[in-house]
Protein backbone atom coordinates (compact mmCIF):
# COMPACT_ATOMS: atom_id res chain seq x y z
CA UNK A 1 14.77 20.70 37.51
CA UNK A 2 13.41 20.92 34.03
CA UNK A 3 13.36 24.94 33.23
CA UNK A 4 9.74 26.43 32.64
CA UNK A 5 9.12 26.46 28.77
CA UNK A 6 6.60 26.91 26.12
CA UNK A 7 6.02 26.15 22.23
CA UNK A 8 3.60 27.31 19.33
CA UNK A 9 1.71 24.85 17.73
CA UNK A 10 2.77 22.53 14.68
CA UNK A 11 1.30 21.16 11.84
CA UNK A 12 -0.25 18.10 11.24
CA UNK A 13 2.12 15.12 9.84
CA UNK A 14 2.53 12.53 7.91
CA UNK A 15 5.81 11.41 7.18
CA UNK A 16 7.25 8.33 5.48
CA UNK A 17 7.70 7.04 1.94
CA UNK A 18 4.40 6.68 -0.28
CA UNK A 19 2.61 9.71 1.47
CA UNK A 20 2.13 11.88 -1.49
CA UNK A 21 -0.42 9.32 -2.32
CA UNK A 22 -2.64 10.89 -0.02
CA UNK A 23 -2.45 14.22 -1.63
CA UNK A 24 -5.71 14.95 -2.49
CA UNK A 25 -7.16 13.22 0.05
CA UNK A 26 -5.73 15.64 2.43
CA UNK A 27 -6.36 18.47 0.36
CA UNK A 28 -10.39 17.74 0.21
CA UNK A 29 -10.18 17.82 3.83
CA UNK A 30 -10.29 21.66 3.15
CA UNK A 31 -12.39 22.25 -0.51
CA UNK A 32 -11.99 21.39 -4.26
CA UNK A 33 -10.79 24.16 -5.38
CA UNK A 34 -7.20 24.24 -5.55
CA UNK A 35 -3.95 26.69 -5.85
CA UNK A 36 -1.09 25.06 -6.15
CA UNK A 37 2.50 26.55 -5.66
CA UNK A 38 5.40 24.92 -7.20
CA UNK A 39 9.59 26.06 -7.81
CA UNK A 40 10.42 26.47 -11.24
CA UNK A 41 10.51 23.04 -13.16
CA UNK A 42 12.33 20.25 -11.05
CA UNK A 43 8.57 18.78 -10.20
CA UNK A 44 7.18 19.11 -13.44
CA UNK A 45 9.87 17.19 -14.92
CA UNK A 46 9.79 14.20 -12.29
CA UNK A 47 7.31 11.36 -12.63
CA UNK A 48 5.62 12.61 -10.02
CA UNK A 49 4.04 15.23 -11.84
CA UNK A 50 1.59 13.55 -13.36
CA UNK A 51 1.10 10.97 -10.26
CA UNK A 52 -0.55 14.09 -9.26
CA UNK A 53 -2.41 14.82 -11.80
CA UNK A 54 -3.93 11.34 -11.95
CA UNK A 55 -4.72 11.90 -8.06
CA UNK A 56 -6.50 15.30 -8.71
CA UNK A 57 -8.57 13.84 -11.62
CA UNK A 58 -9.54 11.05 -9.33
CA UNK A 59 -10.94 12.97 -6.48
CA UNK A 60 -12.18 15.85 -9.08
CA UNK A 61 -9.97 19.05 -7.80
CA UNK A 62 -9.95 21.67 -9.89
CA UNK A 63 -6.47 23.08 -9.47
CA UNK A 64 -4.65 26.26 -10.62
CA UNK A 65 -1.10 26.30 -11.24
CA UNK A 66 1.51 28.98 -9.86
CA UNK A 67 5.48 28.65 -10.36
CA UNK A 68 8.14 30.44 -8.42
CA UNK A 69 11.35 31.02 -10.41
CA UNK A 70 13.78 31.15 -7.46
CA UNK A 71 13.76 33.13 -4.59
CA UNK A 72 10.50 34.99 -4.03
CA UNK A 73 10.03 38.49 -3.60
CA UNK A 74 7.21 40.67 -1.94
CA UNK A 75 6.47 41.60 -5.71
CA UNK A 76 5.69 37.99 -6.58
CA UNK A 77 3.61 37.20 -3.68
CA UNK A 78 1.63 40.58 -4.13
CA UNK A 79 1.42 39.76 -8.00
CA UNK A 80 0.15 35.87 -7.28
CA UNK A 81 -2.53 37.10 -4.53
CA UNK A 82 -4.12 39.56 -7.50
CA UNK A 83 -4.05 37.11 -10.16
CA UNK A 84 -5.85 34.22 -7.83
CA UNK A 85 -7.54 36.48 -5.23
CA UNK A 86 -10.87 35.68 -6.94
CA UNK A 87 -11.13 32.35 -8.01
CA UNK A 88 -12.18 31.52 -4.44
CA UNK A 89 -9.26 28.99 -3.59
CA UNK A 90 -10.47 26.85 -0.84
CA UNK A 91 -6.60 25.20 0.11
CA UNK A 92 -3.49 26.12 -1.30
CA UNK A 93 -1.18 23.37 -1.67
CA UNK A 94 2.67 24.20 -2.11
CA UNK A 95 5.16 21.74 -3.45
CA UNK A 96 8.80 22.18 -3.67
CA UNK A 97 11.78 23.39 -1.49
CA UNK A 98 11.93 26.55 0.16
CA UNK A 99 11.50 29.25 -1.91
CA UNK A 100 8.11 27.38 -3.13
CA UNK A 101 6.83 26.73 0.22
CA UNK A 102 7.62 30.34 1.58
CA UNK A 103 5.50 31.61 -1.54
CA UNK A 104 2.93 28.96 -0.93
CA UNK A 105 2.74 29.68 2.93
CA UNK A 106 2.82 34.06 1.86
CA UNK A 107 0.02 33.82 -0.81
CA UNK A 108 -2.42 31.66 1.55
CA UNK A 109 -1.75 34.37 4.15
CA UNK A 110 -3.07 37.20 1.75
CA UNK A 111 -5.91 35.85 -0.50
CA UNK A 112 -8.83 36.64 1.74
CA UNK A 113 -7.31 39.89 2.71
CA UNK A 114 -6.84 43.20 0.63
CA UNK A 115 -3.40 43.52 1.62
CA UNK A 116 0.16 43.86 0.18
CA UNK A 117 2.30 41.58 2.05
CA UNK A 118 4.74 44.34 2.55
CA UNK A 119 2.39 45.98 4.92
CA UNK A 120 3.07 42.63 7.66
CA UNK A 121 6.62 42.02 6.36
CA UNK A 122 9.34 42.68 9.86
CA UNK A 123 11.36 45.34 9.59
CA UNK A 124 10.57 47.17 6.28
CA UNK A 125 6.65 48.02 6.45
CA UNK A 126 4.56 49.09 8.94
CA UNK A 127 4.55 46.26 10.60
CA UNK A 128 0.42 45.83 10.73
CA UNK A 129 -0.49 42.72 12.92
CA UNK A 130 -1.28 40.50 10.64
CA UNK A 131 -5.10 40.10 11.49
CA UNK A 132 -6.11 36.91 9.46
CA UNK A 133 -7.63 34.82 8.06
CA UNK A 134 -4.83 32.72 5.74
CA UNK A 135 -6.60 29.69 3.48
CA UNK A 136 -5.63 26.49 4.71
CA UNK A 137 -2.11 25.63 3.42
CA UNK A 138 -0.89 22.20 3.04
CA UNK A 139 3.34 21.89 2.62
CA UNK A 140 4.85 18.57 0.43
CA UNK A 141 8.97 19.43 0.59
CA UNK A 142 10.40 18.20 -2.32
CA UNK A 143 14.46 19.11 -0.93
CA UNK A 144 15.58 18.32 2.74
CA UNK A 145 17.52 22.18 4.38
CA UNK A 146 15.03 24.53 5.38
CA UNK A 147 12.31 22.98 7.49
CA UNK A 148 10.09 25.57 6.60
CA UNK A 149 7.20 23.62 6.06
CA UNK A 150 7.00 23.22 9.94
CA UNK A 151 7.42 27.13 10.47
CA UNK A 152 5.10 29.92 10.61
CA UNK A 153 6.99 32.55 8.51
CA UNK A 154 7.84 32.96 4.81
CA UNK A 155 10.81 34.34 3.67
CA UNK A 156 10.78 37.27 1.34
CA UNK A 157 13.42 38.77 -0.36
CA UNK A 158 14.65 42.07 -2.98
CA UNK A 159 17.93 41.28 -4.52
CA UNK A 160 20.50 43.71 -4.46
CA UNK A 161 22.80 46.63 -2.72
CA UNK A 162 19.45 48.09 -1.12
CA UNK A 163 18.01 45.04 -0.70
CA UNK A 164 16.40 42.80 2.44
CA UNK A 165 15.82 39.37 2.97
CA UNK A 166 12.75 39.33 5.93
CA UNK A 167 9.68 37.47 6.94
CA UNK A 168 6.03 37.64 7.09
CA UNK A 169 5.33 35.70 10.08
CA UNK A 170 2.47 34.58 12.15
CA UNK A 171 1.10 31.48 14.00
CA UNK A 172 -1.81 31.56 11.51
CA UNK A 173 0.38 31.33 8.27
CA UNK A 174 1.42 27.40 9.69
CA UNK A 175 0.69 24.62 7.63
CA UNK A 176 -2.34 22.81 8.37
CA UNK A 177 -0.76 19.47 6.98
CA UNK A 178 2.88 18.49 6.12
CA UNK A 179 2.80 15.47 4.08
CA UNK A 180 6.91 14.31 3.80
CA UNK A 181 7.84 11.84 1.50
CA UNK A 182 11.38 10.96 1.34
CA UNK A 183 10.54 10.11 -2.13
CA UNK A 184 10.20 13.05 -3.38
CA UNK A 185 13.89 14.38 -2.82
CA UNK A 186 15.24 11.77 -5.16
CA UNK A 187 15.59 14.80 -8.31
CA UNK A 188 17.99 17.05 -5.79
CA UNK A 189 20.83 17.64 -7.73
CA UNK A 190 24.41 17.37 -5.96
CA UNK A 191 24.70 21.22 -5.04
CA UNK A 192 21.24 20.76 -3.50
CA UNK A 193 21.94 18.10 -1.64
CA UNK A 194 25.16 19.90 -0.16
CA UNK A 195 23.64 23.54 0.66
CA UNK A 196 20.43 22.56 1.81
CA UNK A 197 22.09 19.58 3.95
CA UNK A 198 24.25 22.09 5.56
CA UNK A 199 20.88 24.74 5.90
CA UNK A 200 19.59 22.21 8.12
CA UNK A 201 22.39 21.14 10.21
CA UNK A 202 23.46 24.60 11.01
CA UNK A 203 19.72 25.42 12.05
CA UNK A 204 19.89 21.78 14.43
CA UNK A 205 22.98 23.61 16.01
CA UNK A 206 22.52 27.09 16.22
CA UNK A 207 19.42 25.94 17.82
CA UNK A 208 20.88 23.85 20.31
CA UNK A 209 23.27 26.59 21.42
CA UNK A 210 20.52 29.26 21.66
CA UNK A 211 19.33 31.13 24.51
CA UNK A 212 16.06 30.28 24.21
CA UNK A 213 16.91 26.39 23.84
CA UNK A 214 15.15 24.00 26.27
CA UNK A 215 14.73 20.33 26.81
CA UNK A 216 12.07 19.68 24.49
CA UNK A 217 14.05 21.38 21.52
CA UNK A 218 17.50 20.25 22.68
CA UNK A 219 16.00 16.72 21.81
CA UNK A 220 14.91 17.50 18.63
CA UNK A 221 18.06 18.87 17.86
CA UNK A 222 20.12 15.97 18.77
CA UNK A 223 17.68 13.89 16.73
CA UNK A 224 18.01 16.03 13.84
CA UNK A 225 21.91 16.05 14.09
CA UNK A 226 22.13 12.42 14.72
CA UNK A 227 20.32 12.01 11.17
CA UNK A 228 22.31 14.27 9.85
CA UNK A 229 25.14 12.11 10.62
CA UNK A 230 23.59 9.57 8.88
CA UNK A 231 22.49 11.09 5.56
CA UNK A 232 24.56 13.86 4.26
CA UNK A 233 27.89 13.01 2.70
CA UNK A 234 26.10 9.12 1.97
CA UNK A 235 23.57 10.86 0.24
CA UNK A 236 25.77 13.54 -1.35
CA UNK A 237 28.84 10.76 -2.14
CA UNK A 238 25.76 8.23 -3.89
CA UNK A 239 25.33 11.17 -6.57
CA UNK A 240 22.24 9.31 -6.97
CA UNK A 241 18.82 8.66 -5.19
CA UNK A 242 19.56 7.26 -1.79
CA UNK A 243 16.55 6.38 -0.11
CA UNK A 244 17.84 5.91 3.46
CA UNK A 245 19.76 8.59 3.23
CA UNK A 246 17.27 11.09 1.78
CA UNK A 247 14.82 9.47 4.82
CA UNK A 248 17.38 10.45 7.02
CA UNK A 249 17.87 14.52 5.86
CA UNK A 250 14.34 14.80 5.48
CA UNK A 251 13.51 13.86 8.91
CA UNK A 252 16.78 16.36 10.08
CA UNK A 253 15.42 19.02 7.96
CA UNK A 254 11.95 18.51 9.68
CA UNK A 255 13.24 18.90 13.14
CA UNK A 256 15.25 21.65 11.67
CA UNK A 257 12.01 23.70 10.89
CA UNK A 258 10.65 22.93 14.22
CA UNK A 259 13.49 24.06 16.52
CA UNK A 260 14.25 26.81 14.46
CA UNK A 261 10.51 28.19 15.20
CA UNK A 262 10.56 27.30 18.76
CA UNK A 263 13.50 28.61 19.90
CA UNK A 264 15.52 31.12 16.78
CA UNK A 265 18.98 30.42 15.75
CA UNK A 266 22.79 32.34 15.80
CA UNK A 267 25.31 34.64 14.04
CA UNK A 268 25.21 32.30 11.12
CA UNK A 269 21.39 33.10 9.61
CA UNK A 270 21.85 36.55 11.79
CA UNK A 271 24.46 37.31 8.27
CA UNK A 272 22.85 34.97 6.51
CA UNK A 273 19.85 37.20 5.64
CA UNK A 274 21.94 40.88 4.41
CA UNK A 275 24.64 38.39 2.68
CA UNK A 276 21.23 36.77 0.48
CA UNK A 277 19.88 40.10 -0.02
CA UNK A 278 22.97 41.75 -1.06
CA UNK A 279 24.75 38.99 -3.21
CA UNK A 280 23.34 36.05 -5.34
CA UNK A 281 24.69 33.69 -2.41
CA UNK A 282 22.10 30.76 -2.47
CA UNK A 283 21.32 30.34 1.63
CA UNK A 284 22.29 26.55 2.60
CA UNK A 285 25.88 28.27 0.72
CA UNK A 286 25.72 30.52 3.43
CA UNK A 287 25.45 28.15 5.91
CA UNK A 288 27.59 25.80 4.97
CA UNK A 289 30.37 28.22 4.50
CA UNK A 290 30.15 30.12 7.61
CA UNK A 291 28.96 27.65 10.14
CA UNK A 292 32.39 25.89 11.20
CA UNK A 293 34.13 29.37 11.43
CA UNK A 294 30.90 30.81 13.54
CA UNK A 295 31.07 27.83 15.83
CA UNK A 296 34.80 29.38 16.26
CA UNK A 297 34.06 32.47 16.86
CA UNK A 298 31.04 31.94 20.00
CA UNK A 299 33.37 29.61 21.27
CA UNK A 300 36.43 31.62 21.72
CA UNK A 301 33.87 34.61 22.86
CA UNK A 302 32.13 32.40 25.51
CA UNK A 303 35.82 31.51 26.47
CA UNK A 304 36.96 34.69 27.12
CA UNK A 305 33.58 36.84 28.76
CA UNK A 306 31.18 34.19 29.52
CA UNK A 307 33.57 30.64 30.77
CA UNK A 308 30.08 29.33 32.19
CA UNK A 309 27.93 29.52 29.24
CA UNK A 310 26.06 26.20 29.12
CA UNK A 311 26.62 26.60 25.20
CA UNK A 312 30.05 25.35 25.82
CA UNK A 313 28.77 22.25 27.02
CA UNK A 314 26.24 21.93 24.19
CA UNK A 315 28.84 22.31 21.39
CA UNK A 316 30.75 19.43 23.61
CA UNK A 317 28.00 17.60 22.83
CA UNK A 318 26.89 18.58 19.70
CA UNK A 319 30.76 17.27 18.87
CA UNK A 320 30.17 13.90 19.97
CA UNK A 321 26.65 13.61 18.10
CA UNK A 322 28.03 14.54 14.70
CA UNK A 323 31.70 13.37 14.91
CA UNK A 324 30.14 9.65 16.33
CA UNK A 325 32.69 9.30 19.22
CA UNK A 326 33.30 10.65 22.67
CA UNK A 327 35.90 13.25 23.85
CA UNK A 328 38.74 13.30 26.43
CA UNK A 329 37.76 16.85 27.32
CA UNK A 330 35.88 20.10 25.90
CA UNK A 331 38.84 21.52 24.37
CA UNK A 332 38.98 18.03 22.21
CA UNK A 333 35.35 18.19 21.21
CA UNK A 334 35.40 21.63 20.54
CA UNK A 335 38.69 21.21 18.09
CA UNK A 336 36.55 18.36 16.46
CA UNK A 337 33.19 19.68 16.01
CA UNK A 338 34.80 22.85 14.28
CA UNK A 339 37.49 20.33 12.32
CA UNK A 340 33.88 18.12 10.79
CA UNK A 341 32.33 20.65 9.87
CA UNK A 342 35.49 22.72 8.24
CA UNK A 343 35.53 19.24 6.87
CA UNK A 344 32.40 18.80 5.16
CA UNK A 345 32.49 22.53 3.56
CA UNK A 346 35.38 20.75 1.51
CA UNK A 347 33.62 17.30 0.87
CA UNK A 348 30.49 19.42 -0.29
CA UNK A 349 32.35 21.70 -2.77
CA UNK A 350 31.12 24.64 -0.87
CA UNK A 351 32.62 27.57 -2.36
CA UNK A 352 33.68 30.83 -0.24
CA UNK A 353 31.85 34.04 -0.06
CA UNK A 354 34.27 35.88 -2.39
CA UNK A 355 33.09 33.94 -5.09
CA UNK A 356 29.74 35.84 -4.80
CA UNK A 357 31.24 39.25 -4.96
CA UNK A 358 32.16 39.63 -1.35
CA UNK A 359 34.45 41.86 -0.33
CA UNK A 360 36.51 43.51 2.88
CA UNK A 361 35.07 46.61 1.71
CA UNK A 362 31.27 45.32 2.07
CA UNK A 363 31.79 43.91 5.83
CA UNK A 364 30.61 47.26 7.61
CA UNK A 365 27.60 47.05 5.36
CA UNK A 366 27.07 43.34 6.03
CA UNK A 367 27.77 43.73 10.08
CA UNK A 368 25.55 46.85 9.94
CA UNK A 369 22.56 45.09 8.81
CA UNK A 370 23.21 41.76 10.67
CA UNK A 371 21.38 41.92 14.00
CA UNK A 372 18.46 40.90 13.24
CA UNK A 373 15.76 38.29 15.14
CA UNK A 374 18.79 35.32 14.57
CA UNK A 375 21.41 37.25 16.15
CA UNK A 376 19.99 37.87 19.15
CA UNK A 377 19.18 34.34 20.40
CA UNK A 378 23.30 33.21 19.74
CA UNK A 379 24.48 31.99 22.78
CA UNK A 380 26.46 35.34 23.28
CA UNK A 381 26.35 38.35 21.68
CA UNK A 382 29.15 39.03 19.40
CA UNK A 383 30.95 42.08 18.74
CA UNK A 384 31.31 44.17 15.51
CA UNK A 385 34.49 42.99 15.34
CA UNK A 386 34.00 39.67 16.31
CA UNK A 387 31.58 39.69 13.31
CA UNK A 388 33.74 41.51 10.99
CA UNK A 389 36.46 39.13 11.33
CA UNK A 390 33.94 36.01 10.95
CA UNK A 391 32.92 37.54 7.68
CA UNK A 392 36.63 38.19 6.38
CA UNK A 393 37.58 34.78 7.67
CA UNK A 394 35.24 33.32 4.84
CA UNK A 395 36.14 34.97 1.62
C-alpha cells in the first residue's frame, strides 16, 4: 500500500542549458517594471551580465538593481522593501545563490505590505500570519546547494552570540518561475562547489530518512543523490567549468529544494541554523562537516531504541545510491555510506568546526538552541547528549 500523502505546490520550470535566454520573456509575463536581486559581484563580473542587459533593453524593462553582500539579515530585507516599496515593482527577479534568492524571495513578500519582516519571521516575532500579497518572484540560481529557489521560505539571519538564523515562510512567498541554467554555475569557485555540493546532498538524505518522507519524495531523493554521484567531486576535481557535471548538481540541488519543502530534514540543519548564527560558519560547511558523523549518530540511536525504524533501511539504500554498488548486509552499507561521505569531507577540503571558533564550552549553547523545525522530522529524536557528542565529534 502506498501511505496517504500530500505536497504544496511548486514553481513553474524551465530547466536546461540556454534558458536564461528567456529571461525577460518570462519576466513580462508579470509587468515591466523590474527589481532585481543579485549576491555581491560574482554575476556582474560574468559575461552574463550584460547578456542580460541586452535582453532587458530588447523587451524594454526598466529594472532596478539591489545587491546582497552575503548572508541577509531582517535589517537588509526591511531596508530594501523601504528603498523600492514605491517604485511600483511589478516582478522581482532574483539571481544568484542562496543568500540572493532568500533576499529576493523576502523583499517580494513585503513590498505591497507595510510590514517589517520580523513581524512573520518563526520564532523571534510575533509570528503574524503572513496575510499577502508577495509580487511575483521569478528565481535564476547561479550555484547548485540550497534548492531554495523551489522553497517557500527565506532564510534570515543576525550574526553573532545572540544571534538567530530563521525563516519567513509561506506558500505565497514561492517562486512563480524557476528558470535553471546549468550555465550559469560555471563562475563557482572551488569552495563553492564543495559546500554547496554537500548543502544539497545532505538535504537529499536527511530527507529521505525523515519522518515525514513518502514515495513521491523518496524518489526525488534518490534522483537527486544519484546526480550527486555523478557531479560533485568531477565537478570539484575539473577546477574548471564542467558542464555535465554542473547539469548534474543543479538538477540534485533542485530536487534538494523540493524535498526539503515537502517533507523537512534532520539533526544536521536542526545545528546547522544556531552554529550559522553564532559563528561565521558558511552553511554547505556545516553540512558537509557534520553530515557523515550525524548519519552515525541516528544510526547507532535507531540501533539501540528504535531496531525497526524504516530509516535503517533507507540509509541501506541511500549507501548503495551514492557509493554505486550493492551491499552484503545493512551493517556493510551502513559502514560505507558513513566511510563516502567521511570521505568526501576530505576530498572537498572541508575544514572542522573549530576552525570557526567552536568550542566544548559553546555545545550547551549550540544543543540548547538546536531543536528547531529540522530536528524534529530526523528519523529519531536524539538526545542532548547524543547531540552534544555529535557536535564535539566535529571540532
Amino acid at each position: 500500500m502506498i501511505p496517504t500523502f500530500s505536497t504544496s505546490h511548486l514553481p513553474g520550470l524551465d530547466f536546461g542549458c540556454g534558458v536564461f535566454q528567456k529571461t525577460a520573456t518570462v519576466v513580462q509575463r508579470y509587468g515591466q517594471r523590474v527589481l532585481l536581486v543579485t549576491g555581491g559581484r560574482s554575476f556582474q563580473e560574468s559575461k552574463n551580465w550584460s547578456k542580460l542587459q541586452e535582453l532587458a533593453a530588447q523587451s524594454s524593462l526598466s529594472m532596478k538593481h539591489f545587491q546582497v553582500m552575503g548572508e541577509p539579515s531582517p535589517q537588509l530585507v526591511d531596508s530594501a522593501v523601504q528603498q523600492f516599496k514605491f517604485d511600483e515593482i511589478d516582478v522581482v527577479l532574483g539571481i544568484g545563490g542562496g543568500s540572493a534568492l532568500d533576499a529576493a524571495k523576502a523583499i517580494a513578500g513585503l513590498l505591497r505590505l507595510n510590514h517589517s519582516v520580523m513581524d512573520f519571521l518563526e520564532g523571534v516575532g510575533p509570528e503574524i500570519p503572513y496575510p499577502g500579497p508577495a509580487v511575483p518572484f521569478i528565481a535564476l540560481p547561479t550555484t547548485a546547494g540550497t534548492g531554495s529557489e523551489m522553497t517557500k521560505n527565506a532564510v534570515l539571519s543576525v550574526a553573532g552570540k545572540n544571534g538567530f538564523k530563521k525563516s519567513f515562510r509561506d506558500e505565497k512567498l514561492m517562486a512563480q518561475q524557476v528558470l535553471l541554467d546549468p550555465d550559469l554555475l560555471s563562475t563557482c569557485p572551488a569552495g563553492v562547489i564543495a559546500a554547496n555540493g554537500m548543502d544539497a546532498l545532505t538535504q537529499l538524505l536527511e530527507s529521505y530518512v525523515s519522518i515525514k518522507a513518502n514515495p513521491f519524495t523518496d524518489a526525488l531523493a534518490l534522483s537527486g543523490m544519484l546526480s550527486v554521484r555523478q557531479g560533485l567531486i568531477p565537478w570539484f576535481a575539473a577546477g574548471h567549468a564542467h558542464i555535465e557535471a554542473q547539469t548534474h548538481m543543479a538538477y540534485a540541488s533542485m530536487l534538494s529544494g523540493i524535498t526539503l519543502a515537502q517533507v523537512g530534514l534532520g539533526s544536521v540543519h536542526g545545528l546547522a541554523s544556531p552554529l550559522g548564527a553564532f559563528f561565521p560558519i558558511p552553511h554547505g560547511v556545516v553540512c558537509g562537516t557534520l553530515v557523515a558523523e550525524a548519519t552515525r549518530v541516528n544510526i547507532q540511536a535507531m540501533l539501540q531504541r528504535e531496531p525497526n525504524n524504516d530509516a535503517l533501511s533507507k540509509y541501506a539504500h541511500a549507501a548503495e545510491v551514492l557509493c554505486g554498488k550493492r551491499f552484503s548486509s545493512k551493517e556493510a552499507a551502513w559502514e560505507a555510506l558513513m566511510q563516502c561521505l567521511q570521505d568526501w569531507k576530505v576530498q572537498l577540503g572541508l575544514p572542522g568546526l573549530g576552525q570557526y571558533g567552536v568550542s566544548g564550552t559553546d555545545v550547551d549553547d549550540l544543543v540548547k538552541n538546536a531543536r528547531g523545525s529540522s530536528m524534529k522530522t530526523n528519523p529519531i529524536e536524539l538526545t542532548d547528549e547524543e547531540i552534544g557528542a555529535l557536535i564535539l565529534s566535529c571540532l
